[in-house]
Protein backbone atom coordinates (compact mmCIF):
# COMPACT_ATOMS: atom_id res chain seq x y z
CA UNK A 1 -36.51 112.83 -78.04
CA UNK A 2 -37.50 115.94 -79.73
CA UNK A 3 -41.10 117.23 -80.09
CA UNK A 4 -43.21 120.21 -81.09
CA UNK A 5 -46.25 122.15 -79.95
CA UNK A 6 -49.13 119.96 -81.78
CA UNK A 7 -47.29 116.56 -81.75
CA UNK A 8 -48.95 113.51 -80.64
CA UNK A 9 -47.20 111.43 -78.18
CA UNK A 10 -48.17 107.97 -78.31
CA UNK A 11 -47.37 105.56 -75.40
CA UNK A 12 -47.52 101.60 -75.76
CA UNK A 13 -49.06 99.69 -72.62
CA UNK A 14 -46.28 97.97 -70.78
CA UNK A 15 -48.57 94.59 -69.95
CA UNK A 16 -50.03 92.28 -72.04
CA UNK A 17 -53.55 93.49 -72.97
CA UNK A 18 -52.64 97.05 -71.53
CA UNK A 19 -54.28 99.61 -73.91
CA UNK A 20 -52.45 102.38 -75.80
CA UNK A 21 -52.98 106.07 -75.44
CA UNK A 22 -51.98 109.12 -76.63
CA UNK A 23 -51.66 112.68 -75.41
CA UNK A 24 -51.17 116.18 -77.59
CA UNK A 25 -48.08 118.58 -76.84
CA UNK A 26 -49.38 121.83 -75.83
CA UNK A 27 -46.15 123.41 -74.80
CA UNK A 28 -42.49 122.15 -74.67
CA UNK A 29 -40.52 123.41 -71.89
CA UNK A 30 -37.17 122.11 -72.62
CA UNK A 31 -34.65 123.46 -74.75
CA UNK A 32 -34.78 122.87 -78.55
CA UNK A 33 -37.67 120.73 -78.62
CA UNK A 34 -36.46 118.13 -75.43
CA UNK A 35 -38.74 117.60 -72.35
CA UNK A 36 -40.20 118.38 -70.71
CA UNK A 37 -43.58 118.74 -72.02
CA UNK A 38 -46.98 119.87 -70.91
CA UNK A 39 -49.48 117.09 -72.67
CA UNK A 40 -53.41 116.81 -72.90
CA UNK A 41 -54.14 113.59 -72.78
CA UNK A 42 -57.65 112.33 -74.95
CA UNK A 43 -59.62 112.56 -71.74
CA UNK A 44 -58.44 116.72 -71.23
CA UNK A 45 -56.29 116.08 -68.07
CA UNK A 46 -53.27 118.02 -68.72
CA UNK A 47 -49.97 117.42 -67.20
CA UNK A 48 -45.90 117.88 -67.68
CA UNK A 49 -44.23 114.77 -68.70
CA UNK A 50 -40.42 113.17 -69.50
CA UNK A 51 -41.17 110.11 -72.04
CA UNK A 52 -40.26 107.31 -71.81
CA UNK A 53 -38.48 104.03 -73.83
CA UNK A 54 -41.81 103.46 -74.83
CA UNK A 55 -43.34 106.79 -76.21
CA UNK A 56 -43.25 107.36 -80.23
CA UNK A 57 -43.73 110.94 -81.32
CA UNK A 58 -46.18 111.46 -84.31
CA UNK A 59 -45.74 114.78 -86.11
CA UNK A 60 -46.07 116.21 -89.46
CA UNK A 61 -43.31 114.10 -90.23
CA UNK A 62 -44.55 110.60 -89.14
CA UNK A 63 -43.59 108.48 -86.22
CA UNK A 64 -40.40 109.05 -84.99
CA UNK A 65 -39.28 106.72 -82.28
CA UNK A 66 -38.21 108.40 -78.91
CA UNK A 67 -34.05 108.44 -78.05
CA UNK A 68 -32.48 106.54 -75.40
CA UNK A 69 -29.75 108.31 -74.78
CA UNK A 70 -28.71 111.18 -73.05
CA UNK A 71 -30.31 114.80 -74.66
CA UNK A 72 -27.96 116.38 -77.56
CA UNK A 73 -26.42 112.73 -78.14
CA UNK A 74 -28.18 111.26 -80.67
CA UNK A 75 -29.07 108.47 -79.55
């Protein structure tokens, strides 16, 4: 997964019924673009986070669905 000061991370509830949310990149720590990241989440709690399976990255460029594999692989 690859993201950018600005993008918006989206994360789909895990349980039936279990609201999305979304928190803002406000620095990437990892190399070119990989988490780590520091978010702010829509309530202003910030935090450093590794996404998960279930986290799409919105950006300038649309949604782009978050990698499973290993970083640098591709996929």
């Amino acid at each position: 997964m690859q993201a950018h000061k600005g993008d918006v991370l989206r994360f789909t509830g895990r349980a039936v019924g279990s609201p999305e949310h979304r928190a803002t990149v406000v620095e990437v720590l990892g190399p070119h673009g990989e988490p780590p990241y520091r978010v702010r989440y829509e309530d202003g709690h910030e935090t450093e986070i590794f996404p998960g399976p279930g986290c799409v990255t919105e950006g300038t460029g649309g949604p782009r669905p978050a990698r499973s594999g290993p970083a640098g692989t591709g996929g």
